[in-house]
N, C-alpha and C. Protein backbone atom coordinates (compact mmCIF):
# COMPACT_ATOMS: atom_id res chain seq x y z
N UNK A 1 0.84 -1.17 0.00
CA UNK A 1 0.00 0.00 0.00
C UNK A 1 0.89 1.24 0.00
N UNK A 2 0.54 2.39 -0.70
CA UNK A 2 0.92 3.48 -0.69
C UNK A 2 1.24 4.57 0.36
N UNK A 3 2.26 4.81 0.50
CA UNK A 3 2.45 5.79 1.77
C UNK A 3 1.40 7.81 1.29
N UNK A 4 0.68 7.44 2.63
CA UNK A 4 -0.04 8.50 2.40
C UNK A 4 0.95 10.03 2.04
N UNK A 5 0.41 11.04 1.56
CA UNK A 5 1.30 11.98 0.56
C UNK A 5 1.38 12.37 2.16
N UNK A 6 2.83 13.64 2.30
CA UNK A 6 3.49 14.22 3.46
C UNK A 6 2.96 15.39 3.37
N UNK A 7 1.68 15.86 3.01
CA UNK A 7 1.57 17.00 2.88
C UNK A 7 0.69 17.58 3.82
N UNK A 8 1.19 18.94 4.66
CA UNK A 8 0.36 19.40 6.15
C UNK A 8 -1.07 19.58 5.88
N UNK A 9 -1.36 19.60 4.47
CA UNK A 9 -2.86 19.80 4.14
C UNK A 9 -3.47 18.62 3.98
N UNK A 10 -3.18 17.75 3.74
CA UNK A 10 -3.43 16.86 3.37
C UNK A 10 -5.24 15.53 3.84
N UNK A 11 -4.58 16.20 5.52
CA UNK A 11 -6.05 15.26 5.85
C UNK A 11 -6.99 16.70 5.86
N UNK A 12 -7.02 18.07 5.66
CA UNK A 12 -7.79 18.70 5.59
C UNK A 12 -7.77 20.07 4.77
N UNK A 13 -7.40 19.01 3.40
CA UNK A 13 -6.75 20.05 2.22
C UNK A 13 -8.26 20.90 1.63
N UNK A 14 -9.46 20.16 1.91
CA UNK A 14 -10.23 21.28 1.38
C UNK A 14 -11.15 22.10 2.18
N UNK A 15 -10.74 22.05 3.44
CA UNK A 15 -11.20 22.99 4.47
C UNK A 15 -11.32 24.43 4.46
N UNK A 16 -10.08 25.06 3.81
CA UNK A 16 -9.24 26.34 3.26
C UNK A 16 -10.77 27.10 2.50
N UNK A 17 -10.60 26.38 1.24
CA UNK A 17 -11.12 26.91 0.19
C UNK A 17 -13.23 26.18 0.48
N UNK A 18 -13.35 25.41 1.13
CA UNK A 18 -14.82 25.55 1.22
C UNK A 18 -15.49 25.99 2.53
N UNK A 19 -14.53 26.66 3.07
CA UNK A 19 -14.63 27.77 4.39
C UNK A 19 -14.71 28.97 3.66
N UNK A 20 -13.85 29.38 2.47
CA UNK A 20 -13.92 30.59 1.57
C UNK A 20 -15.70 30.92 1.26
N UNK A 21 -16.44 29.53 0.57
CA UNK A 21 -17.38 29.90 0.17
C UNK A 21 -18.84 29.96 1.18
N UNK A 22 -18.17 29.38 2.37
CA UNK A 22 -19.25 29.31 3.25
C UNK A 22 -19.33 30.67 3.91
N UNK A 23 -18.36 31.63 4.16
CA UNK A 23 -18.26 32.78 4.61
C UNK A 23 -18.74 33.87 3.31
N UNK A 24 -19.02 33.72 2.60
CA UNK A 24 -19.54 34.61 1.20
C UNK A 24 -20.71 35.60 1.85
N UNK A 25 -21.29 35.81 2.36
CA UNK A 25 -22.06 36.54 2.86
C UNK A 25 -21.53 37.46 4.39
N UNK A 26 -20.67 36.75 5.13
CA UNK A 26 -19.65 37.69 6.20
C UNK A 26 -19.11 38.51 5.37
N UNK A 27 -17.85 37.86 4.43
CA UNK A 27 -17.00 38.36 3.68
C UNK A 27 -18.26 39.58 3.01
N UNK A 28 -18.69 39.69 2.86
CA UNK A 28 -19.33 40.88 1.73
C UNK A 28 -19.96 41.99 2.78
N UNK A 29 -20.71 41.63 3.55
CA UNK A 29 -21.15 42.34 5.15
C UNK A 29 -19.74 42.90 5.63
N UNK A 30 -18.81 42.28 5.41
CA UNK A 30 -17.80 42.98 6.17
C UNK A 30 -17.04 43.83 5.01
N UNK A 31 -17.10 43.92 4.19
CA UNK A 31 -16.73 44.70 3.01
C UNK A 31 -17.89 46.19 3.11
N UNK A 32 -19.21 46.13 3.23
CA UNK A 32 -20.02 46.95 3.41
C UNK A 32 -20.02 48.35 4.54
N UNK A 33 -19.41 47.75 4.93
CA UNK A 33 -18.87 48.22 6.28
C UNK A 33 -18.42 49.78 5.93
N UNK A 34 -18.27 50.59 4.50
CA UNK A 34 -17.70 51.86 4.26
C UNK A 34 -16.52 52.35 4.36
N UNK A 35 -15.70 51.26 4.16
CA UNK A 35 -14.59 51.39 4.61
C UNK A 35 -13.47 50.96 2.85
N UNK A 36 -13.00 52.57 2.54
CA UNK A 36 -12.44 51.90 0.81
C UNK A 36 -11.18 51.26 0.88
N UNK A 37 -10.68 50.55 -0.28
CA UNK A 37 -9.69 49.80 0.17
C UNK A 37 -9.07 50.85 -1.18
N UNK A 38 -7.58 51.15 -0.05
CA UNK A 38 -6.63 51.95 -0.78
C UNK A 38 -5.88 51.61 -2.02
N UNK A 39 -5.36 50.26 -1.72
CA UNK A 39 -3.99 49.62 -2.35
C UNK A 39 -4.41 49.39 -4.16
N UNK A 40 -3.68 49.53 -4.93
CA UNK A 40 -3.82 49.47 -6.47
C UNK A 40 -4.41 48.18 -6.41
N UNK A 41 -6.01 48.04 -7.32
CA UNK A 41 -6.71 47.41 -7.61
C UNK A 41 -6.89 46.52 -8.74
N UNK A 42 -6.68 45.21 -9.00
CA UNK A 42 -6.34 44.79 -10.67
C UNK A 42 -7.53 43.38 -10.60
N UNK A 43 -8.49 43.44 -11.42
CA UNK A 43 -9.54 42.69 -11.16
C UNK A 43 -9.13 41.54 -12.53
N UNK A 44 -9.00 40.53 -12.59
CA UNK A 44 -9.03 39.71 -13.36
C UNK A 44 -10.05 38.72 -13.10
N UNK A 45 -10.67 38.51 -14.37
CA UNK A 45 -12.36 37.71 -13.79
C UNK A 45 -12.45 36.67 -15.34
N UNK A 46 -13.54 35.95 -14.74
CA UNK A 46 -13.90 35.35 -16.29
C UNK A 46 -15.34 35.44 -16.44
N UNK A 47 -15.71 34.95 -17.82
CA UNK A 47 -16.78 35.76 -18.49
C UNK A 47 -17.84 34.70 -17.96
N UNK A 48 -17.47 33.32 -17.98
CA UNK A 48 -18.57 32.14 -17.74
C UNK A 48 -18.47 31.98 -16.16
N UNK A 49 -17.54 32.92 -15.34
CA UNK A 49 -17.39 32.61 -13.50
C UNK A 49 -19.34 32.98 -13.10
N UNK A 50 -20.21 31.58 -12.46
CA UNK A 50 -21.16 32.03 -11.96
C UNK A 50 -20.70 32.26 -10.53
N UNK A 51 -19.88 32.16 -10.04
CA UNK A 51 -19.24 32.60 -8.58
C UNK A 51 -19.36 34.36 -7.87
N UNK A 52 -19.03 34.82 -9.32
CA UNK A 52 -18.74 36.31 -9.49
C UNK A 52 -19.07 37.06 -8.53
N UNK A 53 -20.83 37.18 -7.75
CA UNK A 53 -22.20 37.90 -7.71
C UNK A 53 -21.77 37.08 -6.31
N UNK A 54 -21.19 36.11 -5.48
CA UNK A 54 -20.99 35.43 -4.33
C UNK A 54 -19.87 36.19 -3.45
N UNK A 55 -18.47 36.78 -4.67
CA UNK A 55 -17.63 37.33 -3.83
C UNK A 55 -17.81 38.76 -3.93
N UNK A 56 -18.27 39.35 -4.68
CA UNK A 56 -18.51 40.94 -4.74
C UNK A 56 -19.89 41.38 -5.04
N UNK A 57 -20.60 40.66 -4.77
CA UNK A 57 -22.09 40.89 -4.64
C UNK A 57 -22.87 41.45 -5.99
N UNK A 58 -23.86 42.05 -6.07
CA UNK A 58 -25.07 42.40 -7.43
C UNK A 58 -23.80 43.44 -8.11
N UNK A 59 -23.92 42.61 -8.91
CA UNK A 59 -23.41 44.02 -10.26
C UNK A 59 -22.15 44.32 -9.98
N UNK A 60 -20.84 43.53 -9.86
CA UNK A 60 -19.72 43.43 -9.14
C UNK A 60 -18.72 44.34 -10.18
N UNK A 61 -18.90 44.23 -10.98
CA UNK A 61 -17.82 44.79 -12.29
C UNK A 61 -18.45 46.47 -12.02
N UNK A 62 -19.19 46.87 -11.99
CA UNK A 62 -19.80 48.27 -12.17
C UNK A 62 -19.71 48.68 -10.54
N UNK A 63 -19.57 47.91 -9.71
CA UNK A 63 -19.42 48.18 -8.17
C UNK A 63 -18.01 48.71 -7.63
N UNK A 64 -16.65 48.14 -8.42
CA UNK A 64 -15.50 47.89 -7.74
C UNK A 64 -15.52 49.04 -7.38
N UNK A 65 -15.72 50.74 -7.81
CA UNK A 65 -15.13 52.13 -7.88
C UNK A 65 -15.84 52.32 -6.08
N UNK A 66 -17.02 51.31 -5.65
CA UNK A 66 -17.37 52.07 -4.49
C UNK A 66 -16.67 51.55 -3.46
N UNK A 67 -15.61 50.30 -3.79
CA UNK A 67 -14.86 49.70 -2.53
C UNK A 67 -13.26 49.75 -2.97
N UNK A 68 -13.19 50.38 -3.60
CA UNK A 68 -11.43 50.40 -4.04
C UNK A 68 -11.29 51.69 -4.54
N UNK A 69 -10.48 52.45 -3.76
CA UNK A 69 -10.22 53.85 -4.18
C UNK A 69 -9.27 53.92 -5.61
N UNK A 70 -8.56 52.63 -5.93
CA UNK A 70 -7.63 52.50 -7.14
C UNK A 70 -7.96 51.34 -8.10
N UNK A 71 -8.69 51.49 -8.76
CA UNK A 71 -9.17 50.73 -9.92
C UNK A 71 -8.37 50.76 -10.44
N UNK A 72 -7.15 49.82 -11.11
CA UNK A 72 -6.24 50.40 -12.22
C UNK A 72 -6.94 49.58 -12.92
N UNK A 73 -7.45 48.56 -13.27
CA UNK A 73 -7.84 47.72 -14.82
C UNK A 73 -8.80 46.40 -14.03
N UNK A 74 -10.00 46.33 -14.75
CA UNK A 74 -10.82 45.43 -15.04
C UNK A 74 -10.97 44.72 -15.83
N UNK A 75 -10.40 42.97 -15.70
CA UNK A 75 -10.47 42.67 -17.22
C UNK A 75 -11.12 41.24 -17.05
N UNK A 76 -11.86 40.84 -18.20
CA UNK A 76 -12.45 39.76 -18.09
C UNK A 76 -12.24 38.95 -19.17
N UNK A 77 -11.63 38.15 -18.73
CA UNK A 77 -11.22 36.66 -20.23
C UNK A 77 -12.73 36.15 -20.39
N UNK A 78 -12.99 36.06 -21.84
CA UNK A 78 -13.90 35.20 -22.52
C UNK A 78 -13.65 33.94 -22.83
N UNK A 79 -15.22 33.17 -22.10
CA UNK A 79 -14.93 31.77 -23.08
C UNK A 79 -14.14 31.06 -21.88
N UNK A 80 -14.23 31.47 -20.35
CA UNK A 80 -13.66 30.75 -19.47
C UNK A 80 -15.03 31.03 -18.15
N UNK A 81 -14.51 30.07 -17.28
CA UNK A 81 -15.31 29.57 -16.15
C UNK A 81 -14.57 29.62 -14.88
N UNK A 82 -14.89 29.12 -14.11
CA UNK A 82 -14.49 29.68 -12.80
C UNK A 82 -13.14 29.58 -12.22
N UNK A 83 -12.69 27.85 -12.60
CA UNK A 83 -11.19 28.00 -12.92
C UNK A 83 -9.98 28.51 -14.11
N UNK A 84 -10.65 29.77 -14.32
CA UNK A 84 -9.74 30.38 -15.30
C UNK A 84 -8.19 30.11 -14.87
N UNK A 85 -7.77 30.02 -14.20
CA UNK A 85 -6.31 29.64 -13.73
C UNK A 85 -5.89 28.08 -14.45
N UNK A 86 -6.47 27.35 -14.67
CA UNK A 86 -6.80 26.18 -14.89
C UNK A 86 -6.99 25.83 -16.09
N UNK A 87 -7.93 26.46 -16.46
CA UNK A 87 -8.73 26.53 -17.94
C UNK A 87 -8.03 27.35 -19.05
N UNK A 88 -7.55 28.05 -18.43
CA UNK A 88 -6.85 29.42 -19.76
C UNK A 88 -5.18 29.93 -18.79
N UNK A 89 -4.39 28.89 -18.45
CA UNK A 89 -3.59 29.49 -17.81
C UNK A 89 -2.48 30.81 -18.44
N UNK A 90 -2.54 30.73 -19.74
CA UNK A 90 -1.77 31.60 -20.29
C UNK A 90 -2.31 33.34 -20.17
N UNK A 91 -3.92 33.39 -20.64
CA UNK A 91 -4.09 35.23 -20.38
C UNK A 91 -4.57 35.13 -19.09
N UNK A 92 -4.59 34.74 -18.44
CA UNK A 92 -4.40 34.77 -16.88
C UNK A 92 -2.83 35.12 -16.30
N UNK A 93 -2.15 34.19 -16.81
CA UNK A 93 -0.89 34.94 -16.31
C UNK A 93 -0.29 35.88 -16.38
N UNK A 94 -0.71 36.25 -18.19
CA UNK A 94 -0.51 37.50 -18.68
C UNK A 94 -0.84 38.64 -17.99
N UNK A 95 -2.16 38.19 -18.05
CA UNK A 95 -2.88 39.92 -17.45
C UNK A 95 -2.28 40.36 -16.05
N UNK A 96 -1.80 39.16 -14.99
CA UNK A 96 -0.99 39.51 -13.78
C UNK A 96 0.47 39.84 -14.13
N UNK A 97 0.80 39.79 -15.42
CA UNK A 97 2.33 40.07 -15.42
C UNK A 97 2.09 41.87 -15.94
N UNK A 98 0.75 42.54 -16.71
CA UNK A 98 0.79 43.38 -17.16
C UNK A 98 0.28 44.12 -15.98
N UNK A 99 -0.23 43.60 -14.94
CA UNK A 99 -0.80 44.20 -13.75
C UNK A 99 0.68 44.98 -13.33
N UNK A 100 1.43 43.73 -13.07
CA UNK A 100 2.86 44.09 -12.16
C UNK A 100 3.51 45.07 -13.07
N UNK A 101 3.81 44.66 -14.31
CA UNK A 101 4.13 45.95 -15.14
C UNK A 101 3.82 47.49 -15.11
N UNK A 102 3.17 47.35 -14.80
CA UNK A 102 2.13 48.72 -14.79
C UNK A 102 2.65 49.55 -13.01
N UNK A 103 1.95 48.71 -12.61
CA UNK A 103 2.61 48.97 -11.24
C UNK A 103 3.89 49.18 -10.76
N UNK A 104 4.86 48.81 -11.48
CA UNK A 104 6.42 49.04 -11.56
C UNK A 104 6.53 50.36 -12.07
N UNK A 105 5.74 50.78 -13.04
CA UNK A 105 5.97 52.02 -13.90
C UNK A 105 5.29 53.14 -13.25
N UNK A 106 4.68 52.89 -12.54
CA UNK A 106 3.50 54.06 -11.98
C UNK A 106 4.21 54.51 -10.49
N UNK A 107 4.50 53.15 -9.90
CA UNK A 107 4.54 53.61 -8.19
C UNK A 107 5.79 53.46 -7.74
């Protein structure tokens, strides 16, 4: 028999990420709160994510300007789904390398 993998996540590797979605309604209540978030803003999303409307609530793309004082770029890959990381790893990476780019040049 196989030696179980050594990894610290391992007996409770998906705890992390389905604690993420069970808090979707704190997380957004506590965002509401009026309070803008300063730091340079770079939204990368996808076009088929039904998740979207869970982490940034009704109308999330037309919303960011009331919780992020620095919008630098909103961008949304077409023709991908929720694991865009996964699914389209290349303009995903891209768009974070043109994020950092940008941000090198500006600040």
């Amino acid at each position: 028999m196989a030696e179980p993998a050594r990894n610290p996540l391992h007996r409770r590797d998906a705890a992390g990420p389905l604690n993420w979605y069970r808090a979707g309604d704190l997380r957004w209540e506590q965002r509401e709160e009026g309070r803008l978030i300063e730091v340079p803003y770079f939204f990368v999303g996808s076009e088929k994510d039904i998740d979207l409307a869970v982490f940034h609530g009704r109308d999330p793309l037309e919303r960011f300007g009331e919780r992020y004082a620095d919008v630098r770029e909103v961008r949304v890959l077409p023709a991908v789904g929720h694991l865009m990381q996964i699914e389209q790893p290349e303009p995903v990476t891209a768009a974070v390398r043109d994020f950092l780019r940008a941000l090198d040049r500006t600040d």
